[in-house]
PDB file of N, CA and C in Angstrom:
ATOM      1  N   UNK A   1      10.381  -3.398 -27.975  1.00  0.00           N
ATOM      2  CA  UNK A   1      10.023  -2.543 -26.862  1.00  0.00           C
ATOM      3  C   UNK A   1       9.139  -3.318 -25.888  1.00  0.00           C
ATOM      4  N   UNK A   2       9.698  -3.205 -24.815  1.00  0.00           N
ATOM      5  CA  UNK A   2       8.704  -4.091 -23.809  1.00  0.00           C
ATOM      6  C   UNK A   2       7.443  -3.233 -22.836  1.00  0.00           C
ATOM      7  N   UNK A   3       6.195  -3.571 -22.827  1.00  0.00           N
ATOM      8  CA  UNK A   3       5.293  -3.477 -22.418  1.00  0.00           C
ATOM      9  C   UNK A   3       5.300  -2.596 -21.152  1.00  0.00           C
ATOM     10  N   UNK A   4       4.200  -1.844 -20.915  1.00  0.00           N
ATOM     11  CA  UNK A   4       4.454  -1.220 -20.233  1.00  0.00           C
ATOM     12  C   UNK A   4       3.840  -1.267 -18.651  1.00  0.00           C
ATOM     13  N   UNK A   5       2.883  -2.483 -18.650  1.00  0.00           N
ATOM     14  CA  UNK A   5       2.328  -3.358 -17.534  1.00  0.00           C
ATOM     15  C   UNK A   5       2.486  -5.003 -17.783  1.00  0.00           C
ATOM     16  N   UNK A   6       2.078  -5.408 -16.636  1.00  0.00           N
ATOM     17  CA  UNK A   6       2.371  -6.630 -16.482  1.00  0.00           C
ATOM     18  C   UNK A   6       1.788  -7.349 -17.552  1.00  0.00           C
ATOM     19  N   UNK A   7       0.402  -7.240 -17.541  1.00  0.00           N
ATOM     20  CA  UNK A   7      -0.585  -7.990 -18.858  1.00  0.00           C
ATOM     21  C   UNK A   7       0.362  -8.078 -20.360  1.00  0.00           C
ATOM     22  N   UNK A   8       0.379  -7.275 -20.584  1.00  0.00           N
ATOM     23  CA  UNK A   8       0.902  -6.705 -21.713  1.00  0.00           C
ATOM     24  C   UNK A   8       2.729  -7.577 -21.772  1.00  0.00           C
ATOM     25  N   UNK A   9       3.286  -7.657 -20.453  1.00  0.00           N
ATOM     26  CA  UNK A   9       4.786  -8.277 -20.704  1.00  0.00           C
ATOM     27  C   UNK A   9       4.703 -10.094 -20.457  1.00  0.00           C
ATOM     28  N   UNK A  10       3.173 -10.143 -20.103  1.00  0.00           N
ATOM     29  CA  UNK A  10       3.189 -11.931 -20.325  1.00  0.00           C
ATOM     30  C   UNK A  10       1.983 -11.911 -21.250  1.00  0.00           C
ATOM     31  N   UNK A  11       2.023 -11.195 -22.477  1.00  0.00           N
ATOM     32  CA  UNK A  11       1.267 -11.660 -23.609  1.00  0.00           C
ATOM     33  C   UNK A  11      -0.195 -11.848 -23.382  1.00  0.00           C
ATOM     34  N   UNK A  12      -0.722 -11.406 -22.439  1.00  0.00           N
ATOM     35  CA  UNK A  12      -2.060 -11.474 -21.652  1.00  0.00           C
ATOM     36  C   UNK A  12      -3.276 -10.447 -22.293  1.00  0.00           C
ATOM     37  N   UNK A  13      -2.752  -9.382 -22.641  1.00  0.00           N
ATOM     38  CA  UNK A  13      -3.915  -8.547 -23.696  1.00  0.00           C
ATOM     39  C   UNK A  13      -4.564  -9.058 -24.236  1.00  0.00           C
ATOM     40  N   UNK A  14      -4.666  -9.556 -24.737  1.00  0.00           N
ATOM     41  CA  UNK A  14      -5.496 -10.095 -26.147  1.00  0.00           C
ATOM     42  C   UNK A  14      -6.662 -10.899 -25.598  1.00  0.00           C
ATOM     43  N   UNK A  15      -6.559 -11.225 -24.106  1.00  0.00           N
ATOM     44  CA  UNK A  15      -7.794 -11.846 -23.551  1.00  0.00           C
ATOM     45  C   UNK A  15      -8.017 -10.565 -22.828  1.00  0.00           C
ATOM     46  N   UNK A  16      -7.685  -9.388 -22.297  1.00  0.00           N
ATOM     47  CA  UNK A  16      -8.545  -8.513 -21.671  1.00  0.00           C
ATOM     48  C   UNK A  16      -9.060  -7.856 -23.298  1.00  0.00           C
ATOM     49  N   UNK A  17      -9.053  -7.431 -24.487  1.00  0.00           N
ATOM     50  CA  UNK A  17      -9.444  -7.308 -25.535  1.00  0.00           C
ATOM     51  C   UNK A  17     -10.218  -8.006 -26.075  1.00  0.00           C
ATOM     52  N   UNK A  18     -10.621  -9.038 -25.704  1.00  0.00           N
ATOM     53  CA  UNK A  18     -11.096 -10.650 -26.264  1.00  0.00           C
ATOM     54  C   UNK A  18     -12.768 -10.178 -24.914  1.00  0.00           C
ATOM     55  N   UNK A  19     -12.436  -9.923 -23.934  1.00  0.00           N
ATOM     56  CA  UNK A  19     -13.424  -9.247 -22.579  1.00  0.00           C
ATOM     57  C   UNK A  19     -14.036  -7.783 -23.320  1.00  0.00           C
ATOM     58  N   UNK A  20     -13.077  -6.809 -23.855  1.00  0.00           N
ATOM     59  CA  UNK A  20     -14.231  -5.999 -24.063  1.00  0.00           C
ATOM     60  C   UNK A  20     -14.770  -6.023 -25.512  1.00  0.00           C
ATOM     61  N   UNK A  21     -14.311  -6.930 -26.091  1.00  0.00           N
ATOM     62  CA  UNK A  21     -15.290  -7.314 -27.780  1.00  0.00           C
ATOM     63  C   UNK A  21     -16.493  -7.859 -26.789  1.00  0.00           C
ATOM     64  N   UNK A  22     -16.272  -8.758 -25.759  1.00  0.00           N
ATOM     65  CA  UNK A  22     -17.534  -9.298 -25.575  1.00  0.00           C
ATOM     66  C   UNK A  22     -18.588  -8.028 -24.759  1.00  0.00           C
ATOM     67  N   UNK A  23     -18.463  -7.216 -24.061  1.00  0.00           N
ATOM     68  CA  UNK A  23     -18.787  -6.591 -23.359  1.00  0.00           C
ATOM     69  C   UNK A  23     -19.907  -5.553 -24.535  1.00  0.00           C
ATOM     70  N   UNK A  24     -18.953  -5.161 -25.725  1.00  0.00           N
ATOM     71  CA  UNK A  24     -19.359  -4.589 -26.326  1.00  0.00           C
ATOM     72  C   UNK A  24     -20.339  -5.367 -27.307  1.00  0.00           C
ATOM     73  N   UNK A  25     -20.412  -7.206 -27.632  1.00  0.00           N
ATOM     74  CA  UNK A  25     -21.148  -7.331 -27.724  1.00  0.00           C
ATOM     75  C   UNK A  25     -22.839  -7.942 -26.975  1.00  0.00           C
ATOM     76  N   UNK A  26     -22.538  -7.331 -25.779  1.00  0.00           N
ATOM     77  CA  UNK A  26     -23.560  -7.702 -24.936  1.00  0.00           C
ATOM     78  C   UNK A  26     -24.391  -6.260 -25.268  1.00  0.00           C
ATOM     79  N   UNK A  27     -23.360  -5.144 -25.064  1.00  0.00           N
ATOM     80  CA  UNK A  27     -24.387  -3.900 -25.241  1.00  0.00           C
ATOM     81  C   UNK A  27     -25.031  -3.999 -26.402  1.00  0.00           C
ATOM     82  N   UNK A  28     -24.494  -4.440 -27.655  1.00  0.00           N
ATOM     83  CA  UNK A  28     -25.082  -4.415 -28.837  1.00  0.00           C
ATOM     84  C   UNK A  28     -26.372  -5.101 -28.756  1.00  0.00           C
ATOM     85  N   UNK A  29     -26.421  -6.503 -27.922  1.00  0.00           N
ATOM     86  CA  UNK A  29     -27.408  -6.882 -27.599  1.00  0.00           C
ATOM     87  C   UNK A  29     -28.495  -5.828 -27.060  1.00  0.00           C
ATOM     88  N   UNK A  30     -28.006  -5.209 -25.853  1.00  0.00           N
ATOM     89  CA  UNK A  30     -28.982  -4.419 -25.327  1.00  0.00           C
ATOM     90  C   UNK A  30     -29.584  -3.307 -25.968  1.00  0.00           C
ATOM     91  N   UNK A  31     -28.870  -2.536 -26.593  1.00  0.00           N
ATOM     92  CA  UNK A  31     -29.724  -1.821 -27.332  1.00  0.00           C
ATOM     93  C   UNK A  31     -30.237  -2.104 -29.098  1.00  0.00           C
ATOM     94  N   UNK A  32     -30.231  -3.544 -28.987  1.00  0.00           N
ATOM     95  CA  UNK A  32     -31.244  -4.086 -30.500  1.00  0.00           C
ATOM     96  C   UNK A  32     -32.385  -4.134 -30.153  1.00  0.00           C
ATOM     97  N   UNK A  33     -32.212  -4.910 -28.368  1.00  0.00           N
ATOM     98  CA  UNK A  33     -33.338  -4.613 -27.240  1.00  0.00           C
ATOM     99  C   UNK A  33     -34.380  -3.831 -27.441  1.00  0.00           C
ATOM    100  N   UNK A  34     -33.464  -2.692 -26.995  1.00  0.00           N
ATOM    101  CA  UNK A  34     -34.275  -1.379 -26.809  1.00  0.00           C
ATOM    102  C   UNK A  34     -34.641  -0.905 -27.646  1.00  0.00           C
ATOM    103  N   UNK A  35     -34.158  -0.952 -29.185  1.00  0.00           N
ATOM    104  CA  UNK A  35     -34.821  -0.592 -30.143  1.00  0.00           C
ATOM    105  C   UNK A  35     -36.060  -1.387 -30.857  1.00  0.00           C
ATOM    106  N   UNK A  36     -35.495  -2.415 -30.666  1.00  0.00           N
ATOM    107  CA  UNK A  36     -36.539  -3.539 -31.641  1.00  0.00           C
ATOM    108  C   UNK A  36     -37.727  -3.626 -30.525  1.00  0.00           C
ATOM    109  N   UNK A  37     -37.918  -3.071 -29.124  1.00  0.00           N
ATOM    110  CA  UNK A  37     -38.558  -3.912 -28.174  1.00  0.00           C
ATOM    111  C   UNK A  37     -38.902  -5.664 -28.284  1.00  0.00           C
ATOM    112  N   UNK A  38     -38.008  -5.712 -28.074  1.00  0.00           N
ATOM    113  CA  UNK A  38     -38.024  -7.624 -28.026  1.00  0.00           C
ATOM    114  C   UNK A  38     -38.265  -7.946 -26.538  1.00  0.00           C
ATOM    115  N   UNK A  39     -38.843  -7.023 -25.861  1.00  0.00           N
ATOM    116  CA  UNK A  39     -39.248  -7.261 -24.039  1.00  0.00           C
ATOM    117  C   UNK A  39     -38.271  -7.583 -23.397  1.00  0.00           C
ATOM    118  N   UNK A  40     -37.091  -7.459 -23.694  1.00  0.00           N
ATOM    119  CA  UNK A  40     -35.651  -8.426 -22.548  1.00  0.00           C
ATOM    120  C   UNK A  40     -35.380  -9.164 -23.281  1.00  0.00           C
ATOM    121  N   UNK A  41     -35.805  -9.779 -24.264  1.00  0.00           N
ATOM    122  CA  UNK A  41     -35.002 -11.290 -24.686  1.00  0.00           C
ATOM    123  C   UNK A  41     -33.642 -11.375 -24.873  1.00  0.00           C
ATOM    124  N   UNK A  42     -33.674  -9.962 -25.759  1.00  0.00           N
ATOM    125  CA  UNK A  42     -31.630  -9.892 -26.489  1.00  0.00           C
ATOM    126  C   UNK A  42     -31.507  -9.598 -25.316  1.00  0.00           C
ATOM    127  N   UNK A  43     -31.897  -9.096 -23.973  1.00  0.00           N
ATOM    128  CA  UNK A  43     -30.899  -8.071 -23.200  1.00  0.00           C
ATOM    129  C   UNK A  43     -30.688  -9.603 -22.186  1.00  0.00           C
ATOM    130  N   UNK A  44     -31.781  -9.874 -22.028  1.00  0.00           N
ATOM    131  CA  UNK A  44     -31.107 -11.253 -21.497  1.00  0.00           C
ATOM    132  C   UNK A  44     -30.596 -12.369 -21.396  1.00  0.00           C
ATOM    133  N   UNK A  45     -30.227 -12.610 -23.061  1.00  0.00           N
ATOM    134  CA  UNK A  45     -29.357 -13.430 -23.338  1.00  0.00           C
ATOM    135  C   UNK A  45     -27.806 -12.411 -23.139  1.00  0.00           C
ATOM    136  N   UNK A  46     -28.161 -11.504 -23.746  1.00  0.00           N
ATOM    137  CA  UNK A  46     -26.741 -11.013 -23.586  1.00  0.00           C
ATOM    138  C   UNK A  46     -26.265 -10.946 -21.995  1.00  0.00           C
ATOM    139  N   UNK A  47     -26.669 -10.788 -21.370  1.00  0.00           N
ATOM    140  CA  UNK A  47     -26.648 -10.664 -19.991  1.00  0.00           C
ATOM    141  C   UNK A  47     -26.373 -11.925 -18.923  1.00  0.00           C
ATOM    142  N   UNK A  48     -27.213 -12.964 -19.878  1.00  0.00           N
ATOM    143  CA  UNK A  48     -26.312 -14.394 -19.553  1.00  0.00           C
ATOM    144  C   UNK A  48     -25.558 -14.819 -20.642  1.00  0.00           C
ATOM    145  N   UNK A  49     -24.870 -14.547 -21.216  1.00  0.00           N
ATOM    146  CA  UNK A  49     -23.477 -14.606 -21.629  1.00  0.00           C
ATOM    147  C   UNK A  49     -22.502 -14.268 -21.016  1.00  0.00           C
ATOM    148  N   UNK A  50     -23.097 -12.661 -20.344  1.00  0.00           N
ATOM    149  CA  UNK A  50     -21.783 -12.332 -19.681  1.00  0.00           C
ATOM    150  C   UNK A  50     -21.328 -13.010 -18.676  1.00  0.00           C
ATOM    151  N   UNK A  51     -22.235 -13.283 -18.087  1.00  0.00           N
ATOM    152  CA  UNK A  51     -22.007 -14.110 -16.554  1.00  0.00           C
ATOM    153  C   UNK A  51     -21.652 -15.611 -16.742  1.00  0.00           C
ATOM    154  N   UNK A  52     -22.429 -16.184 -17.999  1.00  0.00           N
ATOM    155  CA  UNK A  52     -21.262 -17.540 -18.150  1.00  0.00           C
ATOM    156  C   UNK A  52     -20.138 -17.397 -18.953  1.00  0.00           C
ATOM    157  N   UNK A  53     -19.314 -16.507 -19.234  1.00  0.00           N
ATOM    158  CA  UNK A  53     -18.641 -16.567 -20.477  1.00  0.00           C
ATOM    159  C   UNK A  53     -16.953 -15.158 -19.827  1.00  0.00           C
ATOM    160  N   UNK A  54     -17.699 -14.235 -19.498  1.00  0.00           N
ATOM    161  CA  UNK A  54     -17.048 -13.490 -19.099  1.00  0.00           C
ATOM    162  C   UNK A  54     -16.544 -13.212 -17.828  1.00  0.00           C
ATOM    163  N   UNK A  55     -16.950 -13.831 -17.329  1.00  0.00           N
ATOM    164  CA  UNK A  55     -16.740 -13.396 -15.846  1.00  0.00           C
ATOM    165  C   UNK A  55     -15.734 -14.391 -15.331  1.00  0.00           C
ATOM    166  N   UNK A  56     -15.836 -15.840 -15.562  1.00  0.00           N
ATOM    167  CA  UNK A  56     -15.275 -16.702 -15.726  1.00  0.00           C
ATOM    168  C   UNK A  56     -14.209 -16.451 -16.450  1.00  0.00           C
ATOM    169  N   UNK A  57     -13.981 -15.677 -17.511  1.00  0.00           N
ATOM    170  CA  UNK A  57     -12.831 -15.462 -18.334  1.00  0.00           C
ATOM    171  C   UNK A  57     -11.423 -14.794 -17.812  1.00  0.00           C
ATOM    172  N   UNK A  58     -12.219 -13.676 -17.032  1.00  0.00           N
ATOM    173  CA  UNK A  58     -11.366 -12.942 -16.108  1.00  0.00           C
ATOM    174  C   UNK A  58     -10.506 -13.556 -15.384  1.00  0.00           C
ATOM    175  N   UNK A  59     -11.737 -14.332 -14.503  1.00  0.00           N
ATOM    176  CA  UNK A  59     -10.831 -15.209 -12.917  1.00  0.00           C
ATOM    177  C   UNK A  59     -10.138 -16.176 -13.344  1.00  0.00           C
ATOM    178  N   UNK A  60     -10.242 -16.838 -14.646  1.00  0.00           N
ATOM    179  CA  UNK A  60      -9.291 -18.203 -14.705  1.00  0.00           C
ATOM    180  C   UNK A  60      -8.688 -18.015 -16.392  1.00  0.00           C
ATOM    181  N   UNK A  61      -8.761 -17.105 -16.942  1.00  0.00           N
ATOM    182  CA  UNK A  61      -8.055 -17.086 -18.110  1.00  0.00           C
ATOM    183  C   UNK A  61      -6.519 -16.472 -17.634  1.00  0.00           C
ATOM    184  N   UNK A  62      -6.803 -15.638 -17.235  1.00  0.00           N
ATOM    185  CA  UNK A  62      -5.353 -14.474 -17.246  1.00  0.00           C
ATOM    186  C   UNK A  62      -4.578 -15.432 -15.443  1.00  0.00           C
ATOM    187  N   UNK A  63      -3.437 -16.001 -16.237  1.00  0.00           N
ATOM    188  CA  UNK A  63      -2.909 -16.821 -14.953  1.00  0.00           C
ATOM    189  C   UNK A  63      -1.216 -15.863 -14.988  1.00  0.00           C
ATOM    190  N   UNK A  64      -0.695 -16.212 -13.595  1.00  0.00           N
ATOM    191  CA  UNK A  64       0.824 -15.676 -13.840  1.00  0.00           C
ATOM    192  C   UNK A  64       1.950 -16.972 -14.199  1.00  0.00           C
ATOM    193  N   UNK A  65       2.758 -16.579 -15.283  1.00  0.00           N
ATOM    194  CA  UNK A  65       3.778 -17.620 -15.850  1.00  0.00           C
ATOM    195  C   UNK A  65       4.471 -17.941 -14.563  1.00  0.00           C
ATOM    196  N   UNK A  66       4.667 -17.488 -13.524  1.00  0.00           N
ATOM    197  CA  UNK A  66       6.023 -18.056 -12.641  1.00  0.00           C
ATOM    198  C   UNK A  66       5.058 -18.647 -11.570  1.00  0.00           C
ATOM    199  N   UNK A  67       4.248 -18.373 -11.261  1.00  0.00           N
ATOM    200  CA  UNK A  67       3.514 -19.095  -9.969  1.00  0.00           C
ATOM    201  C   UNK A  67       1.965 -19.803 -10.333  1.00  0.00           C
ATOM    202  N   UNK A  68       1.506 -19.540 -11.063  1.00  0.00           N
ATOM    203  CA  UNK A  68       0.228 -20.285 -11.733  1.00  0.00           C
ATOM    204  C   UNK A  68      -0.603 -19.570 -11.077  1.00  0.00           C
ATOM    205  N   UNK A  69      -0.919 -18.808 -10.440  1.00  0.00           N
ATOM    206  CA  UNK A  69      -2.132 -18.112 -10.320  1.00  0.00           C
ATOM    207  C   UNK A  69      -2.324 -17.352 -10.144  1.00  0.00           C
ATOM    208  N   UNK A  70      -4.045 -17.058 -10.238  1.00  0.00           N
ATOM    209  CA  UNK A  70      -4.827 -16.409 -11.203  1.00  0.00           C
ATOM    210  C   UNK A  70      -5.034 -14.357  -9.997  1.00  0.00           C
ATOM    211  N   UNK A  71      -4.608 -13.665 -10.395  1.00  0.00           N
ATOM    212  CA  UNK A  71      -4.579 -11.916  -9.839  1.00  0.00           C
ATOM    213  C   UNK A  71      -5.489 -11.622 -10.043  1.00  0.00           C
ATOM    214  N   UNK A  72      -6.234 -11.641 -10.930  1.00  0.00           N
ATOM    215  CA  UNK A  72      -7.872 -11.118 -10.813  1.00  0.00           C
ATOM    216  C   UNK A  72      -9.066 -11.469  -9.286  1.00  0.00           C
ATOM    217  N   UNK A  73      -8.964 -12.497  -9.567  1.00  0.00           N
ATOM    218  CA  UNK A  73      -9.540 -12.501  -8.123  1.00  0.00           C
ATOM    219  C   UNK A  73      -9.235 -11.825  -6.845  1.00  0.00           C
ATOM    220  N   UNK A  74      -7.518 -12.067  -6.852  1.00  0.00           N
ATOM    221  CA  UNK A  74      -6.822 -11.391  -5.480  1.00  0.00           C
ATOM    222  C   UNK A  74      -7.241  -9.690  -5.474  1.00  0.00           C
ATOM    223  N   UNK A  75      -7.497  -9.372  -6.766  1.00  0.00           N
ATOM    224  CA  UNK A  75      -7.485  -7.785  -6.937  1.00  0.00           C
ATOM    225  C   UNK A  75      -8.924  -7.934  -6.546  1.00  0.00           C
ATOM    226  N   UNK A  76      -9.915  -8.472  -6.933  1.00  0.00           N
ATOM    227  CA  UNK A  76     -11.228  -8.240  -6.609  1.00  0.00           C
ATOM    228  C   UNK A  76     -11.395  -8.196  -5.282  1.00  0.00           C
ATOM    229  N   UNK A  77     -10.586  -9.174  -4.713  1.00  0.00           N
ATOM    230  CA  UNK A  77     -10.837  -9.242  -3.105  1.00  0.00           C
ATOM    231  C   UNK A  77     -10.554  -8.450  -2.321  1.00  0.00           C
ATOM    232  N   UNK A  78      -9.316  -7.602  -3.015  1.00  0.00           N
ATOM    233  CA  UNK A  78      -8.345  -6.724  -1.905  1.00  0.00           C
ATOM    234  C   UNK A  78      -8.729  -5.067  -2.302  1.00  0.00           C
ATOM    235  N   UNK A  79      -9.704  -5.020  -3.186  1.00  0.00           N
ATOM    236  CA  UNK A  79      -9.601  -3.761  -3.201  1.00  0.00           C
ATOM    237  C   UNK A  79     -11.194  -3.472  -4.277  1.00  0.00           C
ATOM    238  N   UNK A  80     -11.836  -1.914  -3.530  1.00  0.00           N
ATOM    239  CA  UNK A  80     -12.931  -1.243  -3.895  1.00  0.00           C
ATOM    240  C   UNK A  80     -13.343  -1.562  -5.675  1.00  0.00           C
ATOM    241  N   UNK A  81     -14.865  -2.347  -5.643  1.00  0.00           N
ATOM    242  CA  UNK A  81     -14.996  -2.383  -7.539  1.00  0.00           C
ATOM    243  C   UNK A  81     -14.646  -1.267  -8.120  1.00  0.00           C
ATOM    244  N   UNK A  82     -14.869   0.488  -7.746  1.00  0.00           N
ATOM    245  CA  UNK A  82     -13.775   1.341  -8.838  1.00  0.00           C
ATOM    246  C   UNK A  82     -12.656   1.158  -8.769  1.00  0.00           C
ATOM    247  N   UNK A  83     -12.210   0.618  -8.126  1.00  0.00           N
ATOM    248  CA  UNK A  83     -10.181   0.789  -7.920  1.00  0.00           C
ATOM    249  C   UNK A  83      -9.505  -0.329  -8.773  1.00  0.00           C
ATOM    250  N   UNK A  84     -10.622  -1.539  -8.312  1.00  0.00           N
ATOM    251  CA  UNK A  84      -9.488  -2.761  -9.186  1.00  0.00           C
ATOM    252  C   UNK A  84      -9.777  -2.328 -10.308  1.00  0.00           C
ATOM    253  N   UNK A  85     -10.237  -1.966 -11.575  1.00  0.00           N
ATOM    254  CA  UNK A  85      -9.711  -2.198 -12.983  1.00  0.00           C
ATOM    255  C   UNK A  85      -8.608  -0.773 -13.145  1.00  0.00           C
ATOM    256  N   UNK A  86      -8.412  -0.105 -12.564  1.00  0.00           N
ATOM    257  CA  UNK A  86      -7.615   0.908 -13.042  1.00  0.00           C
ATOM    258  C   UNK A  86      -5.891   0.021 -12.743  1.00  0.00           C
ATOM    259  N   UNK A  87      -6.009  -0.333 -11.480  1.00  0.00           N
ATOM    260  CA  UNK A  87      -4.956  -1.305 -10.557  1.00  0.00           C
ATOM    261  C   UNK A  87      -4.643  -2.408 -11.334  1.00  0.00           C
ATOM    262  N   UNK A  88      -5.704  -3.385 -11.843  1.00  0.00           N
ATOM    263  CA  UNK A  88      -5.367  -4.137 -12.483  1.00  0.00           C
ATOM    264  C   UNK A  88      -4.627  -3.954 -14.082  1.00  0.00           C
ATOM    265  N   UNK A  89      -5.397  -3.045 -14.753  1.00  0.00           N
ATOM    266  CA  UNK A  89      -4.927  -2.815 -15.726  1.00  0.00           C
ATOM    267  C   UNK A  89      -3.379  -1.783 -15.922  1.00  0.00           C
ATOM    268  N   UNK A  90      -2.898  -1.130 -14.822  1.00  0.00           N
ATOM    269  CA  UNK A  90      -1.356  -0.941 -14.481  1.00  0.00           C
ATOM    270  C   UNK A  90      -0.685  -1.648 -13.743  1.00  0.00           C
ATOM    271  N   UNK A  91      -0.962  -2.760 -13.223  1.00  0.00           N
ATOM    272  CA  UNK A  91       0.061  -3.347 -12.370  1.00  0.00           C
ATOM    273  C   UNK A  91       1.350  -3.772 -12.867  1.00  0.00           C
ATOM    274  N   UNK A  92       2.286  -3.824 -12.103  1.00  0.00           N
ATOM    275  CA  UNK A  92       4.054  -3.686 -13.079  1.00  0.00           C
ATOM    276  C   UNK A  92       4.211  -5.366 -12.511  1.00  0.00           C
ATOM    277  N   UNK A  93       3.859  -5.922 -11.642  1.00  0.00           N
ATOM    278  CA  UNK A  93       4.265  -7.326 -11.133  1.00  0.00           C
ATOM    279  C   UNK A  93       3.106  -8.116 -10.537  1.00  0.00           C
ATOM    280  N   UNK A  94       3.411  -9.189 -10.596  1.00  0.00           N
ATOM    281  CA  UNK A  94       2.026 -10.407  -9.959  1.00  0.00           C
ATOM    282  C   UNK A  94       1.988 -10.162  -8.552  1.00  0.00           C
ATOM    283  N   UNK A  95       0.268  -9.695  -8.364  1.00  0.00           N
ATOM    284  CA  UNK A  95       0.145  -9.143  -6.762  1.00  0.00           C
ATOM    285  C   UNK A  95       0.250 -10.204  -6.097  1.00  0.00           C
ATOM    286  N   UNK A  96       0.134 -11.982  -6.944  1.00  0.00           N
ATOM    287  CA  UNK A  96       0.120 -12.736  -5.706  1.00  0.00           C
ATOM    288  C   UNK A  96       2.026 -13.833  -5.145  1.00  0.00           C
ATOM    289  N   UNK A  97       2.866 -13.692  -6.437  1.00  0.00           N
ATOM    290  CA  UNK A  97       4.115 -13.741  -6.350  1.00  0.00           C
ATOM    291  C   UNK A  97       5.261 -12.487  -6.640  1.00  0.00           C
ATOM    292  N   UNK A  98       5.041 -11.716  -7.378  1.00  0.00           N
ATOM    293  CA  UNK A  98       5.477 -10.190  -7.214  1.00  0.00           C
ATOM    294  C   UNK A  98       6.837 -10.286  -8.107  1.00  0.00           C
ATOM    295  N   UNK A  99       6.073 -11.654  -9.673  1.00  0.00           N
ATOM    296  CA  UNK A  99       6.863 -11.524 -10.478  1.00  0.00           C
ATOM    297  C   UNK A  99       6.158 -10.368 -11.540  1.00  0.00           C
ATOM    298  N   UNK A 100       7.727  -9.965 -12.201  1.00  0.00           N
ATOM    299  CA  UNK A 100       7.731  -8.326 -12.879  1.00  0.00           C
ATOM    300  C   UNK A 100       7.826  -8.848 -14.333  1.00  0.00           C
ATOM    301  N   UNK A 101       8.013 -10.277 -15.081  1.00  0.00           N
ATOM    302  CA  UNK A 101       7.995 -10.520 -16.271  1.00  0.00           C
ATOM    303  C   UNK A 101       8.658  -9.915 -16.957  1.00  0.00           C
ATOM    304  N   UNK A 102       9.931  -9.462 -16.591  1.00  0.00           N
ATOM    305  CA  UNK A 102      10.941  -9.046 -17.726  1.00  0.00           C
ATOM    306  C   UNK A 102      11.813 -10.116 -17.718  1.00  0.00           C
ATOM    307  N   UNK A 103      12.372 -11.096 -17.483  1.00  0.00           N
ATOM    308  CA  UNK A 103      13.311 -12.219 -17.406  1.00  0.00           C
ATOM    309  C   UNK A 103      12.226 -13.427 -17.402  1.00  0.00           C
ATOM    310  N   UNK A 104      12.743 -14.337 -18.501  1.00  0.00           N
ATOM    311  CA  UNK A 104      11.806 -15.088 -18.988  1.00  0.00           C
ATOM    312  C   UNK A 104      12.468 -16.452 -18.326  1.00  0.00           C
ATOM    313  N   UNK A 105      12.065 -17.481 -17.897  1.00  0.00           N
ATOM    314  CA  UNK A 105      12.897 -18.457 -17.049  1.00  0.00           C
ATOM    315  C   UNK A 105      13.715 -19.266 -18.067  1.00  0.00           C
ATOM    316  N   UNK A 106      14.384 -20.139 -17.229  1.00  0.00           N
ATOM    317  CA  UNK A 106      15.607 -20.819 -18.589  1.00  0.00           C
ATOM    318  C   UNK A 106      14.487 -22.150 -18.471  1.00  0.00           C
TER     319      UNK A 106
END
C-alpha cells in the first residue's frame, strides 16, 4: 500500500519521527528543569541541541529523490509558521520540482 503523502512515498518518515523523539527529548529536558530546579542548565542544553541538531535536520536531511532539493525551507519561506507543518506534513508532490513519487526512475 503506498503512502499517503509525499514523505511517507520517498521513505522520509523516519527522520520527521527521528525530529519529534528529539523534540520530546528536549522537553524531557525541560521539565527535569523545572522539577529538579537546576536554574536553566537542562533547559539549556536541551534548547541548544535543538538548534544545533534539529533544525538543521529539517532543512538538509529530508531532500527530494528526482531534483535534490531540500522543501522544507521552500515551505518555511512561502508560507505562515502555523500553516507550514500541517502543508508540509500532507503534501502529495515536491513543492520545488512537483515530483509525486509514485514511479521510481529506471
Amino acid at each position: 500500500m503506498k503512502s499517503s503523502n509525499w514523505l511517507g512515498r520517498t521513505s522520509q518518515m523516519w527522520k520527521v519521527w527521528l525530529l519529534v523523539g528529539s523534540l520530546l527529548l528536549i522537553f524531557a529536558f525541560g521539565l527535569t528543569d523545572y522539577i529538579a530546579r537546576f536554574h536553566g542548565l537542562l533547559a539549556t542544553v536541551g534548547g541548544a541541541l535543538f538548534l544545533v541538531f534539529t533544525v538543521p535536520w529539517m532543512f538538509y536531511g529530508i531532500r527530494c529523490r528526482a531534483c535534490g532539493g531540500r522543501p522544507f525551507a521552500r515551505l518555511m519561506h512561502q508560507f505562515d509558521g502555523r500553516q507550514w507543518p500541517a502543508i508540509y506534513f500532507s503534501m502529495q508532490r515536491c513543492p520545488l520540482c512537483g515530483d509525486d513519487a509514485f514511479h521510481k526512475e529506471a
